[in-house]
N, C-alpha and C. Protein backbone atom coordinates (compact mmCIF):
# COMPACT_ATOMS: atom_id res chain seq x y z
N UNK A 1 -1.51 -20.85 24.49
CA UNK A 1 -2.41 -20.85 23.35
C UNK A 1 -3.48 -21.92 23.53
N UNK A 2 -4.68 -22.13 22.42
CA UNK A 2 -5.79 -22.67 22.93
C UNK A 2 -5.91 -23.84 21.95
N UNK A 3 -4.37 -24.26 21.02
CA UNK A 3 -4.82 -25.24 20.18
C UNK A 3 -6.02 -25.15 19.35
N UNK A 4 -6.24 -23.96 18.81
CA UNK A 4 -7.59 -23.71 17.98
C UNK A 4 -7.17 -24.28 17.04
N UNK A 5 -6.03 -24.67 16.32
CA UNK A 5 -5.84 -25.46 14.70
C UNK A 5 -5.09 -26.35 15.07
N UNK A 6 -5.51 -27.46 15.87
CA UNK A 6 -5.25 -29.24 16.56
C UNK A 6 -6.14 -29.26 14.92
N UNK A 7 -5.08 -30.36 14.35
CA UNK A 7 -5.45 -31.21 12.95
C UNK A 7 -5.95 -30.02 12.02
N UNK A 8 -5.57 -29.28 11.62
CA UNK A 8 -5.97 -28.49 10.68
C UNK A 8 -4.56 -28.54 10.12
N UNK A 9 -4.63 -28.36 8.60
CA UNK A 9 -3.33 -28.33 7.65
C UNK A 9 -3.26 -26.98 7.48
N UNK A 10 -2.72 -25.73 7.89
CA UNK A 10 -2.54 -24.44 7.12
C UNK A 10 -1.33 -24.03 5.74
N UNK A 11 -1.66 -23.58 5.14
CA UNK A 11 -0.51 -23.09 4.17
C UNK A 11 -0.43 -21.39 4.53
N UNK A 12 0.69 -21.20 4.03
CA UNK A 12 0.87 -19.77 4.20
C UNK A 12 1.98 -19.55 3.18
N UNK A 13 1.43 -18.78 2.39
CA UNK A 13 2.49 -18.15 0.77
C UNK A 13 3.13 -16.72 1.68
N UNK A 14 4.26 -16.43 1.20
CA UNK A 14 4.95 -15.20 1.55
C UNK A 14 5.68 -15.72 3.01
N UNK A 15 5.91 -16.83 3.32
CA UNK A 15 6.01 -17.15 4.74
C UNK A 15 7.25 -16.75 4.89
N UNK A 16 8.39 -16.26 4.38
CA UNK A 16 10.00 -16.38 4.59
C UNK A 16 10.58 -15.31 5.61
N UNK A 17 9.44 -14.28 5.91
CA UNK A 17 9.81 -13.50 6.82
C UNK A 17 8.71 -12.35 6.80
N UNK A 18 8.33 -11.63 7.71
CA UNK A 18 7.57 -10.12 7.90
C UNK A 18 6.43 -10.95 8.26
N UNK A 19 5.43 -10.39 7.94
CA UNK A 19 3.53 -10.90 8.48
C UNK A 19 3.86 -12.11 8.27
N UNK A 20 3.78 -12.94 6.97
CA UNK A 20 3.61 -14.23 6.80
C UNK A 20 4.45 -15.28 7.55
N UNK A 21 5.45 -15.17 8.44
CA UNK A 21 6.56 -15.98 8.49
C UNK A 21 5.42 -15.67 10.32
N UNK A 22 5.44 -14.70 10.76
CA UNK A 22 4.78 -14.58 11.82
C UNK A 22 3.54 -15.10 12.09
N UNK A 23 1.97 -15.04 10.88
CA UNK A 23 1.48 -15.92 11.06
C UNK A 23 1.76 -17.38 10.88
N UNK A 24 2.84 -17.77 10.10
CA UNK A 24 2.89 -19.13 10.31
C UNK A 24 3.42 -19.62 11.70
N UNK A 25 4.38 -18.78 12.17
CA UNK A 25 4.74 -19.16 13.70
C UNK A 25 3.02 -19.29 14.64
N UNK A 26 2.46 -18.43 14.51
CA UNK A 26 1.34 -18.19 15.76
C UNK A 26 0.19 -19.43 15.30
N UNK A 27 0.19 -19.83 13.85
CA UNK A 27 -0.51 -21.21 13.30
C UNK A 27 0.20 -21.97 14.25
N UNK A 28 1.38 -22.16 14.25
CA UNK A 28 2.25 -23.81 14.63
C UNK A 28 2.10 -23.68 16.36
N UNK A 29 2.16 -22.62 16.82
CA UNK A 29 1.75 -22.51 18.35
C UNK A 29 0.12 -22.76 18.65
N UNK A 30 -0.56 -22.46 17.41
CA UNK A 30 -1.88 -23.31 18.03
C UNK A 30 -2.38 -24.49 17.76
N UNK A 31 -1.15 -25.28 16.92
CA UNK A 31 -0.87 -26.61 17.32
C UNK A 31 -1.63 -27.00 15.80
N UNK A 32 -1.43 -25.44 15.12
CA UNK A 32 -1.50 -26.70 13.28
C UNK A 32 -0.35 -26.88 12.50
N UNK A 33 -0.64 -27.72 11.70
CA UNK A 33 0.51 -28.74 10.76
C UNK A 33 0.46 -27.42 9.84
N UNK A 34 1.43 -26.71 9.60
CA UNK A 34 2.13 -25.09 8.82
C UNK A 34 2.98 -26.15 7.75
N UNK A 35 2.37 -25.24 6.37
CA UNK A 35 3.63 -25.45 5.48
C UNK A 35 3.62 -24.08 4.81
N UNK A 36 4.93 -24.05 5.21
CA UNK A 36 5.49 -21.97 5.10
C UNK A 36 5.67 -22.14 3.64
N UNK A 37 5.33 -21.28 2.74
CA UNK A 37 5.60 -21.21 1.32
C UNK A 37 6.45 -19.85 1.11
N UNK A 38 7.56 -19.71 0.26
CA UNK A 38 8.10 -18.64 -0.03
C UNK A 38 9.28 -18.91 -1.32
N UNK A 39 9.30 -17.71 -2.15
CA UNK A 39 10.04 -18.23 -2.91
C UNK A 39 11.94 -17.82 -2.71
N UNK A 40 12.17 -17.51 -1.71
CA UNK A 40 13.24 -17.12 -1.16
C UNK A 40 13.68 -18.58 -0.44
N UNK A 41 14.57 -19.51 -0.72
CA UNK A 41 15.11 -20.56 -0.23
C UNK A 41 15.75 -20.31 0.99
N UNK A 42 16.76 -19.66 1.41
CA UNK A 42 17.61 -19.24 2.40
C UNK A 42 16.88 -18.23 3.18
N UNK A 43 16.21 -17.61 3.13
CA UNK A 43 15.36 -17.16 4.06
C UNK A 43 14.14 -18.25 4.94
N UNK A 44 13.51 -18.31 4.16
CA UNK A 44 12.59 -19.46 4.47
C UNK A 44 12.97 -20.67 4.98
N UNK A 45 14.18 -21.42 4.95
CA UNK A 45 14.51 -22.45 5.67
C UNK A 45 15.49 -22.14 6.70
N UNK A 46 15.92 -20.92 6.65
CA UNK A 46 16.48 -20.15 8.01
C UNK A 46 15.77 -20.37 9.83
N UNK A 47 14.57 -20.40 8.92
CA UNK A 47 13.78 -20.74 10.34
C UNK A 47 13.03 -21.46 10.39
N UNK A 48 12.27 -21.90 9.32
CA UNK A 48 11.40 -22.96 9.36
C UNK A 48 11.94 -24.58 10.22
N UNK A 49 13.29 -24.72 9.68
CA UNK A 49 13.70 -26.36 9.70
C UNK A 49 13.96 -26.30 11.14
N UNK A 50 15.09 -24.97 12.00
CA UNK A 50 14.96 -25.20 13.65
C UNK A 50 13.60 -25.14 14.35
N UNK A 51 12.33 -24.39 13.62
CA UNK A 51 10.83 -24.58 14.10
C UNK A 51 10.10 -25.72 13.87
N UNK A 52 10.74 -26.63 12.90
CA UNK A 52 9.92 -27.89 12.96
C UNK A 52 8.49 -27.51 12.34
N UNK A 53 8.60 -26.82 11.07
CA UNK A 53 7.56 -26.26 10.68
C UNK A 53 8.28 -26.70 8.91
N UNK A 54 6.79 -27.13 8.41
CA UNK A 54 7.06 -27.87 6.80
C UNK A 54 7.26 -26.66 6.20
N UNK A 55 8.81 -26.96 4.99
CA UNK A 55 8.25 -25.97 4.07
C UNK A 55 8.54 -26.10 2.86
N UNK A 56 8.29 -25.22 1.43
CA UNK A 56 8.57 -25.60 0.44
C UNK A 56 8.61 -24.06 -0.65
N UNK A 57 9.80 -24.46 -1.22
CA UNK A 57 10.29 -23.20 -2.14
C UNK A 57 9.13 -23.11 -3.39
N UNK A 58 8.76 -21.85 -3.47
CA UNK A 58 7.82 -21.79 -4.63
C UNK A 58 7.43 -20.67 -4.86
N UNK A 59 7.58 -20.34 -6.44
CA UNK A 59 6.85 -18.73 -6.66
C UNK A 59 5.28 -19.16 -6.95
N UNK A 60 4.75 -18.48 -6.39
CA UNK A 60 3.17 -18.72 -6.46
C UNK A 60 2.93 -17.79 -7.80
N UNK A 61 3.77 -17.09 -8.79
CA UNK A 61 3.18 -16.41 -9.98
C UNK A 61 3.40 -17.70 -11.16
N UNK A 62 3.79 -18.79 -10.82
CA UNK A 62 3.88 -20.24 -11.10
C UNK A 62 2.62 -20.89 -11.25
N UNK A 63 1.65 -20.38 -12.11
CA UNK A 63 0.12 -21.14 -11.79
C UNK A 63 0.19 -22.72 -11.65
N UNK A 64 0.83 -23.18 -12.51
CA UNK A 64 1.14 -25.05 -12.60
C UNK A 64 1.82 -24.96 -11.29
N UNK A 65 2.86 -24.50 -10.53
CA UNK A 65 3.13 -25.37 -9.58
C UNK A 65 2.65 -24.97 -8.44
N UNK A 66 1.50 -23.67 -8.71
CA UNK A 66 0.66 -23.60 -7.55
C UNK A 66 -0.24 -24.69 -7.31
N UNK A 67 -0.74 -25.26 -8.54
CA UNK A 67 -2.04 -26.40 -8.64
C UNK A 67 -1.05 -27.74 -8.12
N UNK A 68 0.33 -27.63 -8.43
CA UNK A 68 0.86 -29.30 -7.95
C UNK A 68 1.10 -28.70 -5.79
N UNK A 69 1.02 -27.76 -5.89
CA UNK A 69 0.69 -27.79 -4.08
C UNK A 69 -0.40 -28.34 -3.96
N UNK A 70 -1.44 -27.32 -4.45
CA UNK A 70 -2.48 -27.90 -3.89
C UNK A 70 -3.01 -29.22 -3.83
N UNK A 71 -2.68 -29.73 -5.25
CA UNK A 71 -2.69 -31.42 -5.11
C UNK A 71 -1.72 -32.16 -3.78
N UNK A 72 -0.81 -31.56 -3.51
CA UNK A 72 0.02 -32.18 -2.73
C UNK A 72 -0.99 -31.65 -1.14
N UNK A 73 -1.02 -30.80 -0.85
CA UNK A 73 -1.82 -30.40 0.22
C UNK A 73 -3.17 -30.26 0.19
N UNK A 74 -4.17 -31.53 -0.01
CA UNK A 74 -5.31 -31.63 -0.66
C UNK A 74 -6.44 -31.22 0.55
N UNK A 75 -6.10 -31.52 1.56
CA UNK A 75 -6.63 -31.33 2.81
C UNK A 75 -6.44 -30.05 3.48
N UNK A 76 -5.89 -29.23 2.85
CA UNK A 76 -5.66 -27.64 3.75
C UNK A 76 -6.65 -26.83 3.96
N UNK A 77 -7.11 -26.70 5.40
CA UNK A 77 -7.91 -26.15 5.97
C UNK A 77 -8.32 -24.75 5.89
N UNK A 78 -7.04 -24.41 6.32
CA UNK A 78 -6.92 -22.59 6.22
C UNK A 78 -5.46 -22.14 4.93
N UNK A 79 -5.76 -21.31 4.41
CA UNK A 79 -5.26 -20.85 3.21
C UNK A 79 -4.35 -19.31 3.39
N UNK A 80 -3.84 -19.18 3.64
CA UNK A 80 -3.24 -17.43 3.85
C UNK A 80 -2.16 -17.03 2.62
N UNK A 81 -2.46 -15.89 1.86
CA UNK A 81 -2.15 -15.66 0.50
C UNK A 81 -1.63 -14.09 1.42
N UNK A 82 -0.52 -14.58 1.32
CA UNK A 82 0.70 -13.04 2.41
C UNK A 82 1.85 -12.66 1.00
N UNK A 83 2.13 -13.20 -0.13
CA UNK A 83 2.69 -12.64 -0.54
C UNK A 83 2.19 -11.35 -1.09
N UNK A 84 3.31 -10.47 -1.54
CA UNK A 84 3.38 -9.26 -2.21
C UNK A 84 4.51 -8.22 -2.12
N UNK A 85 4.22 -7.24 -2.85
CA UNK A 85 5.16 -6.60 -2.95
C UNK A 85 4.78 -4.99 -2.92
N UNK A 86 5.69 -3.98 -2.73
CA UNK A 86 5.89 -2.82 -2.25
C UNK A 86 6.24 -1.76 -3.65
N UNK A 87 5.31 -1.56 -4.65
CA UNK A 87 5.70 -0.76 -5.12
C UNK A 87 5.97 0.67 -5.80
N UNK A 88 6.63 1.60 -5.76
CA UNK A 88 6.79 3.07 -5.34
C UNK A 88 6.50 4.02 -6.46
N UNK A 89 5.96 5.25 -6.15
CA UNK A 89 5.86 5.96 -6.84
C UNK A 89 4.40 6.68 -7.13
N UNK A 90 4.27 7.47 -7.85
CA UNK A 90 2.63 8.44 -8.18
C UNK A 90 2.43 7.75 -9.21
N UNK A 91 1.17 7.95 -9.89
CA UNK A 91 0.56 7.56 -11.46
C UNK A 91 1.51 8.00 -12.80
N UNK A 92 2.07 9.26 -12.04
CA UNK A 92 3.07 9.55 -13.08
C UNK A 92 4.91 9.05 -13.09
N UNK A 93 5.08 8.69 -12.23
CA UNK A 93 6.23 7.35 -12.12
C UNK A 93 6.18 6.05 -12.47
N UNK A 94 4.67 5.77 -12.51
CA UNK A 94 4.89 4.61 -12.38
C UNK A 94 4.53 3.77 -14.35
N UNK A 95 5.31 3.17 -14.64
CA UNK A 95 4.61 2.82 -15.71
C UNK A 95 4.06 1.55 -16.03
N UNK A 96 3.26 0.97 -17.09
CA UNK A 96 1.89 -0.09 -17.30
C UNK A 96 2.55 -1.62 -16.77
N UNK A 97 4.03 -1.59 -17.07
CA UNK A 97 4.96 -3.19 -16.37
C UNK A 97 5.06 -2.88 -15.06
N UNK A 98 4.80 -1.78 -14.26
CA UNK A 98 5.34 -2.16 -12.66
C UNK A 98 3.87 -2.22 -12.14
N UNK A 99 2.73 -1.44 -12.95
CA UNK A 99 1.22 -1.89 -12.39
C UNK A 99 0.88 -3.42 -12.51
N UNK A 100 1.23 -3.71 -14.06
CA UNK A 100 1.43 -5.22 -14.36
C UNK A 100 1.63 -6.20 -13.69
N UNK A 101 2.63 -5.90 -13.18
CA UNK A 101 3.87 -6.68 -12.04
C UNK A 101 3.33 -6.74 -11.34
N UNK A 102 2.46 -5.13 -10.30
CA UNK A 102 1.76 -5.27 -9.01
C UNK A 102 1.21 -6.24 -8.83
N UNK A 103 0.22 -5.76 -9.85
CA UNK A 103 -0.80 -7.06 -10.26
C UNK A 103 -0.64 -8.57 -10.03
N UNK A 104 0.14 -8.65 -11.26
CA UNK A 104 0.24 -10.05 -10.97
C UNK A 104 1.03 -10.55 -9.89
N UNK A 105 1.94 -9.84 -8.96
CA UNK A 105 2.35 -10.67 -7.60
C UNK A 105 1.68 -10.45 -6.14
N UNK A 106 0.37 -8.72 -6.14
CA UNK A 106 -0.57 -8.80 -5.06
C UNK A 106 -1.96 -9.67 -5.31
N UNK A 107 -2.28 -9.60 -6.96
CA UNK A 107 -3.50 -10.41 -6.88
C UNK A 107 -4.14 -11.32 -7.45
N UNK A 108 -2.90 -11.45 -8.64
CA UNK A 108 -2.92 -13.07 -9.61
C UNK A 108 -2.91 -13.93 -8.84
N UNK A 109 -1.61 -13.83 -8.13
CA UNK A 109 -0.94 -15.09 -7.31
C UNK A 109 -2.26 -15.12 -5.84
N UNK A 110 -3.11 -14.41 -5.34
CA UNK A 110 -4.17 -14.97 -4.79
C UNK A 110 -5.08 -15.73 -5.24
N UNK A 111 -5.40 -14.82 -6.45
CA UNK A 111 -6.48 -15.69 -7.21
C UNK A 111 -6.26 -17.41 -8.05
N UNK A 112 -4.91 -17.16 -7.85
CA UNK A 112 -4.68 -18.56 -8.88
C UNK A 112 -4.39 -19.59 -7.39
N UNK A 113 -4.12 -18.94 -6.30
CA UNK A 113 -3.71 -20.17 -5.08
C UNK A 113 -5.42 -20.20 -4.35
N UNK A 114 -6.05 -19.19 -4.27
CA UNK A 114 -7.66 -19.88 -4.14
C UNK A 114 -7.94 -20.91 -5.09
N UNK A 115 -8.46 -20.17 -6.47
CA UNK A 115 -8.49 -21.44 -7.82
C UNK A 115 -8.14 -22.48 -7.21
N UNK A 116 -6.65 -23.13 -6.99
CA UNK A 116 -6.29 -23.95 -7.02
C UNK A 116 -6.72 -25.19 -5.64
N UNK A 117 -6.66 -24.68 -4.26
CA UNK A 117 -6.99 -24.86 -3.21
C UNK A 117 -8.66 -24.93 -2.75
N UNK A 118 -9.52 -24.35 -3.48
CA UNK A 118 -10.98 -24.22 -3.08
C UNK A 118 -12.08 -25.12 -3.53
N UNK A 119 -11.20 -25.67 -4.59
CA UNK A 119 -11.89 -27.15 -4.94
C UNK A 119 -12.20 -27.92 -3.87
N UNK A 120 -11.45 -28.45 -3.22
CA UNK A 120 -11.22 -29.41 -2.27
C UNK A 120 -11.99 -29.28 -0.73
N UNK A 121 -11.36 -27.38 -0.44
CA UNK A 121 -12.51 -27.04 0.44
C UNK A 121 -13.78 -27.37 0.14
N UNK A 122 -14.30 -26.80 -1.05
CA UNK A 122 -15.66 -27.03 -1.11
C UNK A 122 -15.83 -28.30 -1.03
N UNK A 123 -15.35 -29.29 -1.43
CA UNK A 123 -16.10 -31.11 -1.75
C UNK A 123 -15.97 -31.16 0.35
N UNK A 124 -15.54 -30.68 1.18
CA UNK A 124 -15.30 -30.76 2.35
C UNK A 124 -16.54 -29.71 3.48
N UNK A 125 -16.91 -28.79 2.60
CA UNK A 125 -17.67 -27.90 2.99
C UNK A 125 -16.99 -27.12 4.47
N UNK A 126 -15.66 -26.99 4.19
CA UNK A 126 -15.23 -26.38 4.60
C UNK A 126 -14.21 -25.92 5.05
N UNK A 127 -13.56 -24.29 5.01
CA UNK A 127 -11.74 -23.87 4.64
C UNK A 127 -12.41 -22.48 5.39
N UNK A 128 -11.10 -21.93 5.42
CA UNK A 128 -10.49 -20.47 5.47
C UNK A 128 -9.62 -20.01 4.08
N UNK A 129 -10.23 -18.92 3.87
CA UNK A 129 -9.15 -18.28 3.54
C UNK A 129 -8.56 -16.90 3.94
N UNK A 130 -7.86 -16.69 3.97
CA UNK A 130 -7.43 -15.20 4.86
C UNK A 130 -6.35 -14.40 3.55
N UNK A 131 -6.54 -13.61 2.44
CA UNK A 131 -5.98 -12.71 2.22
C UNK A 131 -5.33 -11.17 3.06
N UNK A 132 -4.09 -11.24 2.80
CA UNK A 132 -3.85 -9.84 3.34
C UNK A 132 -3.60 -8.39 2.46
N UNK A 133 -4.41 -7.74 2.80
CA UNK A 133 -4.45 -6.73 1.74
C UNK A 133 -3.78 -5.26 2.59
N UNK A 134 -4.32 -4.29 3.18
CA UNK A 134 -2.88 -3.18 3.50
C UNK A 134 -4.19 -2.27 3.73
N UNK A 135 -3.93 -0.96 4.58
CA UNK A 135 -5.03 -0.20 4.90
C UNK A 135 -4.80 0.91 3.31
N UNK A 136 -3.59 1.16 3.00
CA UNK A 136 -3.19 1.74 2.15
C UNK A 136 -3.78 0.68 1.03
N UNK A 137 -5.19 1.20 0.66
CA UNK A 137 -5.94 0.45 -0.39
C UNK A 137 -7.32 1.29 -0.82
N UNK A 138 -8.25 0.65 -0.85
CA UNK A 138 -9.35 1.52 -0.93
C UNK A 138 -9.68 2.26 0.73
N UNK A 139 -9.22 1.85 1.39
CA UNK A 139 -8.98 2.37 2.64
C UNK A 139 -8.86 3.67 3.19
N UNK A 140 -7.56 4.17 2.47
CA UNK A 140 -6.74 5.01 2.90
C UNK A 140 -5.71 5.04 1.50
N UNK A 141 -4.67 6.09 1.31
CA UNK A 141 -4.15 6.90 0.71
C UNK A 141 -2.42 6.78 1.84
N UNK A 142 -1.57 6.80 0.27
CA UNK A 142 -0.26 7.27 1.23
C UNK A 142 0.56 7.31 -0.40
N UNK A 143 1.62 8.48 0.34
CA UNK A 143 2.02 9.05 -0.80
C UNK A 143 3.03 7.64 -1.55
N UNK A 144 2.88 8.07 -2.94
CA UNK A 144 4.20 7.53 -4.16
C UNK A 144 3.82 5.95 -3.67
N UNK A 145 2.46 5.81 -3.30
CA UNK A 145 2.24 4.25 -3.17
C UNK A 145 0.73 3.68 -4.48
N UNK A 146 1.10 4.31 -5.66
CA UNK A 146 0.50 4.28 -6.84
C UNK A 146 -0.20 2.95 -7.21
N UNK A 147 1.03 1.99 -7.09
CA UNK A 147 0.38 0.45 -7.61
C UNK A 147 0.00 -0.28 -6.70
N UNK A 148 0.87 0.29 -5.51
CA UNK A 148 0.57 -0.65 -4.15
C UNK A 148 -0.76 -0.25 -3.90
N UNK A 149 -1.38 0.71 -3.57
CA UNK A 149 -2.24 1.30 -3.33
C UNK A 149 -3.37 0.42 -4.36
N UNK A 150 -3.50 1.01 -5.14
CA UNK A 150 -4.16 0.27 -6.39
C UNK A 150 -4.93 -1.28 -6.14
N UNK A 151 -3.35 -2.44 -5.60
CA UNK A 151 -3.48 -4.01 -6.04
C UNK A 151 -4.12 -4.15 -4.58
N UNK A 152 -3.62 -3.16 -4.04
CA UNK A 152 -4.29 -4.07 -2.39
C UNK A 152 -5.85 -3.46 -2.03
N UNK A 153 -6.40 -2.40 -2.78
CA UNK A 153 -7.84 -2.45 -3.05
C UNK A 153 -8.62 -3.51 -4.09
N UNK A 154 -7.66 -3.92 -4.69
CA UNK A 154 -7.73 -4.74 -5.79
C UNK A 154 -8.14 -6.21 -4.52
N UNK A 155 -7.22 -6.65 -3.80
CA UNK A 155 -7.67 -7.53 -2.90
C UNK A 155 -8.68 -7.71 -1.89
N UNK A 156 -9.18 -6.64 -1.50
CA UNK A 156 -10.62 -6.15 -0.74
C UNK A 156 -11.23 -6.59 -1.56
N UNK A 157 -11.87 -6.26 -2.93
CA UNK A 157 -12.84 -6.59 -3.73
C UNK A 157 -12.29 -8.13 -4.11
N UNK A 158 -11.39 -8.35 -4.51
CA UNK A 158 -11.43 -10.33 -4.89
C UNK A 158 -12.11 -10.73 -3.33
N UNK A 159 -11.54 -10.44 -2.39
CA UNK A 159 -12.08 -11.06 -1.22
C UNK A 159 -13.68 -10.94 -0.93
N UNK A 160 -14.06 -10.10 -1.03
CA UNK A 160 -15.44 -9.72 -1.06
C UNK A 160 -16.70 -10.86 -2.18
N UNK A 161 -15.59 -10.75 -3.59
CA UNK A 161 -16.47 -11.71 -4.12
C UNK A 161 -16.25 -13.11 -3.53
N UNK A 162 -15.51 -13.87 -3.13
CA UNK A 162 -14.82 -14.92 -3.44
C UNK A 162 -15.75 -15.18 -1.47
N UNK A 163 -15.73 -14.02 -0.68
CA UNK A 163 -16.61 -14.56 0.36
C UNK A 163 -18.35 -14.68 -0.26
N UNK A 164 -18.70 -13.25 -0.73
CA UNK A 164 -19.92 -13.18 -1.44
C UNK A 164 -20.45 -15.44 -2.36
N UNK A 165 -19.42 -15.32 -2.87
CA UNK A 165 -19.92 -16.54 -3.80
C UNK A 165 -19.79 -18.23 -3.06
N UNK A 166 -18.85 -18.29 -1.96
CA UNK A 166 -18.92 -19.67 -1.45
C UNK A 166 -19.30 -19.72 0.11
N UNK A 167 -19.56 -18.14 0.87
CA UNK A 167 -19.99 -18.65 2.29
C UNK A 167 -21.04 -19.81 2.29
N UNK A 168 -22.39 -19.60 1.82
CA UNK A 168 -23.47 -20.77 1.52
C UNK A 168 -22.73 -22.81 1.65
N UNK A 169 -21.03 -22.33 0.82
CA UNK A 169 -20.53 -24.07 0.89
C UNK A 169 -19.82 -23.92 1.92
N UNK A 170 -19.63 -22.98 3.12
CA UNK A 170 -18.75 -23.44 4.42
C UNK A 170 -17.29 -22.85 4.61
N UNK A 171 -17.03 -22.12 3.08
CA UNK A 171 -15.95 -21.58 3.06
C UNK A 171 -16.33 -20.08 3.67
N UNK A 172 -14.74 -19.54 4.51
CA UNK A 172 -14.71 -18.13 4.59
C UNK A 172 -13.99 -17.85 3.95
N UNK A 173 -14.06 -16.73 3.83
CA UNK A 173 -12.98 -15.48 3.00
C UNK A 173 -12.48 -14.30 3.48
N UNK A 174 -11.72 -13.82 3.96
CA UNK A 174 -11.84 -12.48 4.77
C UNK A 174 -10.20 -11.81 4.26
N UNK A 175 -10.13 -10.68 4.49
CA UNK A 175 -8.70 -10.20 4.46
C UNK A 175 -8.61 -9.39 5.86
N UNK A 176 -7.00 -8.94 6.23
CA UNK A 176 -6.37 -8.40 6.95
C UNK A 176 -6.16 -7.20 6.29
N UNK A 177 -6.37 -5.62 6.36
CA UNK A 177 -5.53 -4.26 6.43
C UNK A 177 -4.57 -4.12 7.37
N UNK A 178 -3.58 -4.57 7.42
CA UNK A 178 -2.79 -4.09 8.57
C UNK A 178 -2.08 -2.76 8.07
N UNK A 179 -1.30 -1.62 9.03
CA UNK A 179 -0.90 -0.50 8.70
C UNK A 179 0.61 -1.23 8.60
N UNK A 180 1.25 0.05 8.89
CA UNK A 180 2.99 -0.45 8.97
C UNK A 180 3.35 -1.20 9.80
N UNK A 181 4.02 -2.32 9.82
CA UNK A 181 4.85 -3.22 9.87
C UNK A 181 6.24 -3.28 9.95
N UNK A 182 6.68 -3.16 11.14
CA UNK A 182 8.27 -3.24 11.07
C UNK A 182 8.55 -5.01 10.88
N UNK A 183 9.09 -4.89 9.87
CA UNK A 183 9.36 -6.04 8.92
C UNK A 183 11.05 -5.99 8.22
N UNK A 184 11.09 -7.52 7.22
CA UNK A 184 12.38 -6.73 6.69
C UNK A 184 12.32 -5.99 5.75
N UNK A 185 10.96 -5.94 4.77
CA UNK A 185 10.63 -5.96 3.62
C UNK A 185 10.44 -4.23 4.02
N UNK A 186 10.16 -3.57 5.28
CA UNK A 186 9.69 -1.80 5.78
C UNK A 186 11.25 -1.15 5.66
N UNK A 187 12.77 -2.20 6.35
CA UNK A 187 13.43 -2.03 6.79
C UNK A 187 14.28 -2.03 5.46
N UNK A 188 13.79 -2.66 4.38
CA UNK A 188 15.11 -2.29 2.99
C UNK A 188 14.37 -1.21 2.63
N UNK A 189 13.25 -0.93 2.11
CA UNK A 189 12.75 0.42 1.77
C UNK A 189 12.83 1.53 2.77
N UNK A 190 13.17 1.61 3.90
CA UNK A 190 13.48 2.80 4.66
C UNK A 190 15.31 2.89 4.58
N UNK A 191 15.78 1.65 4.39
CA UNK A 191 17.07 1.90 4.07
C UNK A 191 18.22 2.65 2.38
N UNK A 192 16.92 2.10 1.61
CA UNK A 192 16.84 2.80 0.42
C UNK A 192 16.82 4.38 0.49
């Protein structure tokens, strides 16, 4: 690796396993200071503590103790907002608490860990942030994926503004579509 994040602080929410636990590994191999966020305790320190990689238990739908990270990690360079969730069904399965829900765990919990984190970038003139959003979005289409579908177009457009309004102060913004993912999170819903 090329040490591209020597002294950079990264955070990464959703880190306890699948995409997020993977970009935090490929952060710490290019030699930045990773603090894996997840709200799964025993997953997340499963691997973090033999990787020598920081971490810390936390639901990011927690707006207050998203803002006491960011105070605690005042200096974080790059930002990666990987949590979310998978949830099933057509428009007509699905009802207004599991869109709700989508909601608030694909794109509250981004918007409130930017909020909280982009202060600081900006007085610095300069961060990453990397949302991951799903091709299954405004993208693309896949069946009985109603809300999922929905929140992770929902994240294309936050990302869009949120690059639209601070590239000028040094910040980026960008998201990831990745398709399927053999993960654990592919591997309980195919076991379902």
């Amino acid at each position: 690796m090329s040490s591209r994040l020597k002294g950079k602080t990264c955070v990464v929410t959703g880190a306890g396993q699948g995409i997020g636990r993977a970009i935090a590994e490929a952060f710490q191999r290019e030699g930045g200071e990773v603090i894996a966020i997840d709200m799964n305790r025993a997953v997340l320190e499963a691997w973090t503590g033999p990787a020598g990689i920081k971490s810390e238990v936390l639901d990011v739908t927690d707006t207050q103790a998203v803002g006491e990270l960011a105070a605690r990690y005042g200096a974080t360079n790059v930002l990666v907002n990987c949590v979310g969730m998978v949830g099933v069904g057509t428009v007509l399965d699905s009802t207004n608490e599991d869109l709700e829900r989508s909601f608030k765990v694909n794109v509250v919990t981004m918007a409130s860990t930017i909020k909280a984190f982009l202060p600081a970038m900006r007085e610095r003139k300069d961060g990453a942030i990397v949302n991951i959003a799903s091709v299954v979005s405004s993208v693309k289409a896949a069946p009985n994926r109603f809300t999922y579908a929905t929140t992770k177009a929902a994240i294309i457009g936050l990302t869009k503004a949120v690059a639209m309004d601070f590239i000028g102060e040094g910040i980026r913004c960008n998201c990831i579509s990745p398709g399927t993912v053999d993960s654990p999170s592919l591997q309980e819903r195919m076991a379902a």
